[in-house]
Protein backbone atom coordinates (compact mmCIF):
# COMPACT_ATOMS: atom_id res chain seq x y z
CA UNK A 1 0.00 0.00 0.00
CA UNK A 2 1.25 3.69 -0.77
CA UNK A 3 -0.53 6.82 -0.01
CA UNK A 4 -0.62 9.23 -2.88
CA UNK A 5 -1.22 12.79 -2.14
CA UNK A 6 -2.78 14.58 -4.95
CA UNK A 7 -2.74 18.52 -4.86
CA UNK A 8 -1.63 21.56 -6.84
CA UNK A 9 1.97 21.77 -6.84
CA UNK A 10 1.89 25.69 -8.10
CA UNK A 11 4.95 26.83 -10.34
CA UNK A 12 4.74 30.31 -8.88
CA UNK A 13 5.44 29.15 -5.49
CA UNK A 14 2.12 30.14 -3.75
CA UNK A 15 2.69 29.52 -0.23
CA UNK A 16 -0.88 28.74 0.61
CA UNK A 17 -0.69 25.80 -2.01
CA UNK A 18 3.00 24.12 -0.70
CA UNK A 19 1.87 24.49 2.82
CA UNK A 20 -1.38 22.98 2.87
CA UNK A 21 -0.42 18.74 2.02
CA UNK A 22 -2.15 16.86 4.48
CA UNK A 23 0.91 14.41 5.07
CA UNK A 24 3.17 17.13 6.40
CA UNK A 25 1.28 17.46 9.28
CA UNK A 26 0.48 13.69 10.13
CA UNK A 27 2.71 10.79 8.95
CA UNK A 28 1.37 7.56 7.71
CA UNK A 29 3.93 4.43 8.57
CA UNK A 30 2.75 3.42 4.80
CA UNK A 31 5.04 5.03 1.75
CA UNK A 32 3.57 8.00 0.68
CA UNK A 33 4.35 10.27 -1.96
CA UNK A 34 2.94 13.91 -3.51
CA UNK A 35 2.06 14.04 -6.98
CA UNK A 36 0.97 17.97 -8.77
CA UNK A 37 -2.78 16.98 -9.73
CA UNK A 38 -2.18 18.56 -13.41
CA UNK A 39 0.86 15.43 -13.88
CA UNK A 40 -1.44 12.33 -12.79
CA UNK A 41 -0.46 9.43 -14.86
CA UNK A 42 -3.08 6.36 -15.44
CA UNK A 43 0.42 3.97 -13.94
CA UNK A 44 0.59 6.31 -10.75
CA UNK A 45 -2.74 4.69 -9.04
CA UNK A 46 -3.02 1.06 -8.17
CA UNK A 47 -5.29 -0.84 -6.32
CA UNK A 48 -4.30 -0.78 -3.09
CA UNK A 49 -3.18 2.34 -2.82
CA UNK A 50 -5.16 5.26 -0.45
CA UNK A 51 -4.94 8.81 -2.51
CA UNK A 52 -5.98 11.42 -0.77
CA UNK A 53 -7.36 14.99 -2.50
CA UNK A 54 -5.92 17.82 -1.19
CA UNK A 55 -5.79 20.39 0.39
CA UNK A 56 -6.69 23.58 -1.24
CA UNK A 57 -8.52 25.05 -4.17
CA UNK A 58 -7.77 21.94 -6.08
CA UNK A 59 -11.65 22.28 -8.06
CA UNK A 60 -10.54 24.68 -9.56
CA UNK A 61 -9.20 22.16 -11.84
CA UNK A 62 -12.64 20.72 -11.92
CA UNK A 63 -12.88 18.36 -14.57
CA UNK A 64 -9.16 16.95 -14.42
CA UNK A 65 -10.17 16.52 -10.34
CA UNK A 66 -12.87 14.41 -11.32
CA UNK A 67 -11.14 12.04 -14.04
CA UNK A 68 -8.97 11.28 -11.84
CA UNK A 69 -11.53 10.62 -8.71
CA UNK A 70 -13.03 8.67 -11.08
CA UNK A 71 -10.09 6.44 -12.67
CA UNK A 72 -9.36 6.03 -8.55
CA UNK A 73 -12.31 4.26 -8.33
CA UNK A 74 -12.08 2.40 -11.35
CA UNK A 75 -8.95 1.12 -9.62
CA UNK A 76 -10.42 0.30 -6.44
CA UNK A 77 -8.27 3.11 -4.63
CA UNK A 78 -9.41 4.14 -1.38
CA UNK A 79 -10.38 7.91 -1.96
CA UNK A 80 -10.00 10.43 0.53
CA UNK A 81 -10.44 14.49 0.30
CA UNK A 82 -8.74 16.46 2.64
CA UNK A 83 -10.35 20.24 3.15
CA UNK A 84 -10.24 20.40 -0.57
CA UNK A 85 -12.37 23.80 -1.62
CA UNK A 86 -14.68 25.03 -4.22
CA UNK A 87 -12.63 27.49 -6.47
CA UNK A 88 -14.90 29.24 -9.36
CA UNK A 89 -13.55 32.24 -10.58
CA UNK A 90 -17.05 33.36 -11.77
CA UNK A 91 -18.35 34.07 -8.45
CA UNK A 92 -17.67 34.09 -5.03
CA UNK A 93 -20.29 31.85 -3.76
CA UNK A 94 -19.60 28.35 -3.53
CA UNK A 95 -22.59 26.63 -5.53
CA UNK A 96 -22.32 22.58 -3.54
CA UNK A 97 -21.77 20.47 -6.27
CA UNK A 98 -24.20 17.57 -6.33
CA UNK A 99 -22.95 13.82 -5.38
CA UNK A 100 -19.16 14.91 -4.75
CA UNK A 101 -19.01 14.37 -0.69
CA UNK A 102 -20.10 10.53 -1.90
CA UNK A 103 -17.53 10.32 -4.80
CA UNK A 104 -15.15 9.41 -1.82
CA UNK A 105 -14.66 6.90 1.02
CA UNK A 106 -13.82 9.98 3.27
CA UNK A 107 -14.53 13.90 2.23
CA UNK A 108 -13.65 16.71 4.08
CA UNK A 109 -14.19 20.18 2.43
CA UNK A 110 -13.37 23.46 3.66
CA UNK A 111 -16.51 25.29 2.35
CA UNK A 112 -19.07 26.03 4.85
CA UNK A 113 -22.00 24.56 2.63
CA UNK A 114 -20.75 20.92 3.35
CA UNK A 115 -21.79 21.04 7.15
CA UNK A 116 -21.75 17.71 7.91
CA UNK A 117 -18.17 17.02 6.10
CA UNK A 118 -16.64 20.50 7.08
CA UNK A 119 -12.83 20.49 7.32
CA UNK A 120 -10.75 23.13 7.25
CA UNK A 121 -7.29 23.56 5.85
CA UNK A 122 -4.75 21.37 7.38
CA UNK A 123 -2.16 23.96 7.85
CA UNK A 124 -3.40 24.83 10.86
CA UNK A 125 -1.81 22.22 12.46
CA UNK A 126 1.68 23.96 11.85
CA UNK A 127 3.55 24.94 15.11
CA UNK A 128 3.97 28.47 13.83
CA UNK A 129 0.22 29.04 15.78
CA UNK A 130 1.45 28.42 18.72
CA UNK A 131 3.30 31.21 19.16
CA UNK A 132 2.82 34.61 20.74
CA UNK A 133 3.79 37.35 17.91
CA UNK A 134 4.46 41.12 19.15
CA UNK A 135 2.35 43.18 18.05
CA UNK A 136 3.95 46.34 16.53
CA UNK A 137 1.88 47.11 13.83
CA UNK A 138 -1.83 48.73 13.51
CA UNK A 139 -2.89 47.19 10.07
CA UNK A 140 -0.84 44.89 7.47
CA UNK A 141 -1.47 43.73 4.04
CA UNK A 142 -1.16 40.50 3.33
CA UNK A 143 -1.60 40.52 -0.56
CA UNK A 144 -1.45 38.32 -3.54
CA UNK A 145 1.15 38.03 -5.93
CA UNK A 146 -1.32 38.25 -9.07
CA UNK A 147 -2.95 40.75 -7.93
CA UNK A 148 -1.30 43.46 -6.32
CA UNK A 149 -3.07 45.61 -3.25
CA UNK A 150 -1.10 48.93 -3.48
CA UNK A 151 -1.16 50.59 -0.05
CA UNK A 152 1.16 52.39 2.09
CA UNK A 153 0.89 49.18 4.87
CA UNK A 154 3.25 47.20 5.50
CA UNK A 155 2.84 43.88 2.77
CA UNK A 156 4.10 41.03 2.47
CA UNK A 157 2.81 38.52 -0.58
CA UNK A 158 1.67 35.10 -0.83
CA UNK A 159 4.81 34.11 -3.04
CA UNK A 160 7.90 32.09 -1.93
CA UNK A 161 10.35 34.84 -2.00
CA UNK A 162 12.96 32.37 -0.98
CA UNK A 163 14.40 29.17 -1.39
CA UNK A 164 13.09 27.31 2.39
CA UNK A 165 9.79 27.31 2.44
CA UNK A 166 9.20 26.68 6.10
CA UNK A 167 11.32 29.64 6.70
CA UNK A 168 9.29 32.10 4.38
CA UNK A 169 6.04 30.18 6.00
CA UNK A 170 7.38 31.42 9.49
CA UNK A 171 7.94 34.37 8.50
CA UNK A 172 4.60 34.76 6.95
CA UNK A 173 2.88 33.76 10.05
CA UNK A 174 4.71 36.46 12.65
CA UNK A 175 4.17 39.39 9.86
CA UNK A 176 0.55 38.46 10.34
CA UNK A 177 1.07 38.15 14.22
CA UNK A 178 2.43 41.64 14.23
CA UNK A 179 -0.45 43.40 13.28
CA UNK A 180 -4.31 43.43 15.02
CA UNK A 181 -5.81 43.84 11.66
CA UNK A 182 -4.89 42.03 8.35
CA UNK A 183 -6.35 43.36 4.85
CA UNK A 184 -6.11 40.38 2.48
CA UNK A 185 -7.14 39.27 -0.73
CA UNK A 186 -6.29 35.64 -0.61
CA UNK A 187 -7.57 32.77 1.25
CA UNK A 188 -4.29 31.54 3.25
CA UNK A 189 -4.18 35.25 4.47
CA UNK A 190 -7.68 35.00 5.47
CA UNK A 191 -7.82 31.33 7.15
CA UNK A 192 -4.23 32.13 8.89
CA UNK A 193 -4.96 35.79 9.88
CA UNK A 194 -8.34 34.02 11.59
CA UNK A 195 -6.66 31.23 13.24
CA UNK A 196 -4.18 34.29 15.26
CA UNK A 197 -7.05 35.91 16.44
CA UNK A 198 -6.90 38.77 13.96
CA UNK A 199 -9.58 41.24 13.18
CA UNK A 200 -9.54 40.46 9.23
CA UNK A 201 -10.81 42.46 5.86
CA UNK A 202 -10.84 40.90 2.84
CA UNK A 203 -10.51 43.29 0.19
CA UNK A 204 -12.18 42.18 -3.40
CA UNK A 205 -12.79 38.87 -3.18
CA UNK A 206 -12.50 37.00 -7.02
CA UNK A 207 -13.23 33.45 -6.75
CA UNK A 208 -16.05 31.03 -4.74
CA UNK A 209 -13.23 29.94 -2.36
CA UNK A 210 -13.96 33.43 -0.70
CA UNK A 211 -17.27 32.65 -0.09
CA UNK A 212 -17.08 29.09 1.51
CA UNK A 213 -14.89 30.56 4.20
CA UNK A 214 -16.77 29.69 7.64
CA UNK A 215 -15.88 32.47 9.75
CA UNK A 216 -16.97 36.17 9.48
CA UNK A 217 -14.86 38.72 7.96
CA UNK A 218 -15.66 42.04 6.61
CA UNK A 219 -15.44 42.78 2.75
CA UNK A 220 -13.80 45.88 1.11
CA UNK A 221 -13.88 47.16 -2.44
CA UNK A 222 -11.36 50.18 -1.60
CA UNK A 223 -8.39 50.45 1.03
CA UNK A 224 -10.83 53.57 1.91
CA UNK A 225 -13.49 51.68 3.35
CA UNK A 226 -11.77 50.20 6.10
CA UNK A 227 -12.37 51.92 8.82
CA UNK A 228 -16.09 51.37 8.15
CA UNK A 229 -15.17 47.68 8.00
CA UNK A 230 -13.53 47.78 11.39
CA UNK A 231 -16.68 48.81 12.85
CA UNK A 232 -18.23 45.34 12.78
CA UNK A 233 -15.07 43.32 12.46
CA UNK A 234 -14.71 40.66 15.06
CA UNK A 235 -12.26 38.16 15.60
CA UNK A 236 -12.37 34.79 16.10
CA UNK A 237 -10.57 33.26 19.33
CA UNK A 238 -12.28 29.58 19.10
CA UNK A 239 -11.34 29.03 15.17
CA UNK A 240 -7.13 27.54 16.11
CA UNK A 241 -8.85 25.24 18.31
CA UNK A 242 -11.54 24.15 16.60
CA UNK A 243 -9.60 24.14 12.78
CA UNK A 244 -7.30 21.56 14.80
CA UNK A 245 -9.46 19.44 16.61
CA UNK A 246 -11.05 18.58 13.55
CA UNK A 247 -8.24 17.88 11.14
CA UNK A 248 -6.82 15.80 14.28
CA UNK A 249 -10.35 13.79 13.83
CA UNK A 250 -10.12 13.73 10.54
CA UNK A 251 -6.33 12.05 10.57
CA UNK A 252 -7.56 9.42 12.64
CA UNK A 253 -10.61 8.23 10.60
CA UNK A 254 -7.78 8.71 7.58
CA UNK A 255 -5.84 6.12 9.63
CA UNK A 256 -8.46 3.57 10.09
CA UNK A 257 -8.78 3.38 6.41
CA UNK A 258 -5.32 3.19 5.74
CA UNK A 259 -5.39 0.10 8.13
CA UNK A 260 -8.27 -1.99 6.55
């Protein structure tokens, strides 16, 4: 038996996407391996293997993600997804796509609209959360690469500017620690800004991932209209907590699978 992880392996070095593989957070005794979802081969799956989905946007590659849930089966794979998200760039509403929790022998997605198979990304297992970050900064911008916010914050972006990336993760995670609020437009900035306790805006959101997100935050269109954003902006002290206990549920149900 091998477990086969199956996610987006991005060429552009989005943080988000390296740091969210299930199995570097919770080790399987089996051999396991990562495979980009865009460079699954028909001689990578066997029978008795247990692939799991995830995590991330990876629908947003909709139709490859199903031909290859679907030649899994055909194998006889064991099937798992892993807080794998809607990711529509035609709205940002997640729609629930019909029969895709039961495509799998275990789902876990990250969008709010699967309530009974709710999982949220894995990466908040990282020890980087446990930390206590000094706060020396009002408001931050945590901003994606593709699409530039231009502000006079402090920013950071959701490439790896670097060649360790648990070191540029780290460093990603006590940049957002050093601020109380955290204007983002991408979903790592929004989950991880959430899961420190941050008071966070999310300025033009582009895509359904946006819109699965299960906690509250407050949506911009302009850098000017955050200060009328702050005025109902609450943070979210429970979500650390409560992001981990359920990936640590998850692993274990994983691992009874992996042991039939």
């Amino acid at each position: 038996m091998s477990i086969i992880n199956i996610k987006i392996i991005p060429p552009e070095k989005n943080i988000g996407d390296l740091m969210c593989s299930p199995l570097s957070y919770f080790p399987f005794n089996q051999p396991s391996r990562v495979i980009d979802i865009l460079h699954v081969k028909k001689g990578d799956i066997s029978a008795d293997d247990v692939v799991i989905f995830g995590g991330g946007g990876i629908m947003f590659y909709l139709m490859k993600f199903f031909s290859i849930v679907s030649m899994c089966k055909k194998k006889g794979a064991i099937t798992v997804a892993w807080g794998i998200g809607e990711n529509d760039h035609k709205g940002t509403e997640p729609q629930g796509i019909s029969g895709l929790v039961g495509s799998f022998d275990l789902c876990g997605m990250r969008d709010k609209q699967y309530k009974n198979n709710w999982l949220p990304c894995v990466s908040c297992m990282h020890p980087a959360f446990n930390n206590i970050y000094e706060q020396t900064e009002d408001i931050v911008v945590y901003s994606h690469h593709q699409g530039k916010i231009e502000s006079n914050y402090p920013t950071m972006y959701n490439r790896l500017y670097s060649s360790n990336t648990e070191d540029y993760f780290k460093n990603v995670i006590k940049f957002l620690g050093s601020a109380s609020i955290v204007v983002t437009n991408t979903y790592h900035g929004m989950y991880w800004a959430t899961l420190l306790g941050k008071l966070v805006i999310l300025y033009k959101p582009f895509s359904s991932r946006f819109g699965g997100f299960p906690y509250n935050v407050e949506v911009i269109d302009s850098l000017e209209g955050i200060p009328d954003a702050l005025e109902r902006s609450v943070s979210h002290s429970n979500a650390l907590e409560e992001c981990r206990e359920a990936n640590v549920a998850f692993a274990e149900q994983v691992r009874i699978l992996v042991s039939l």
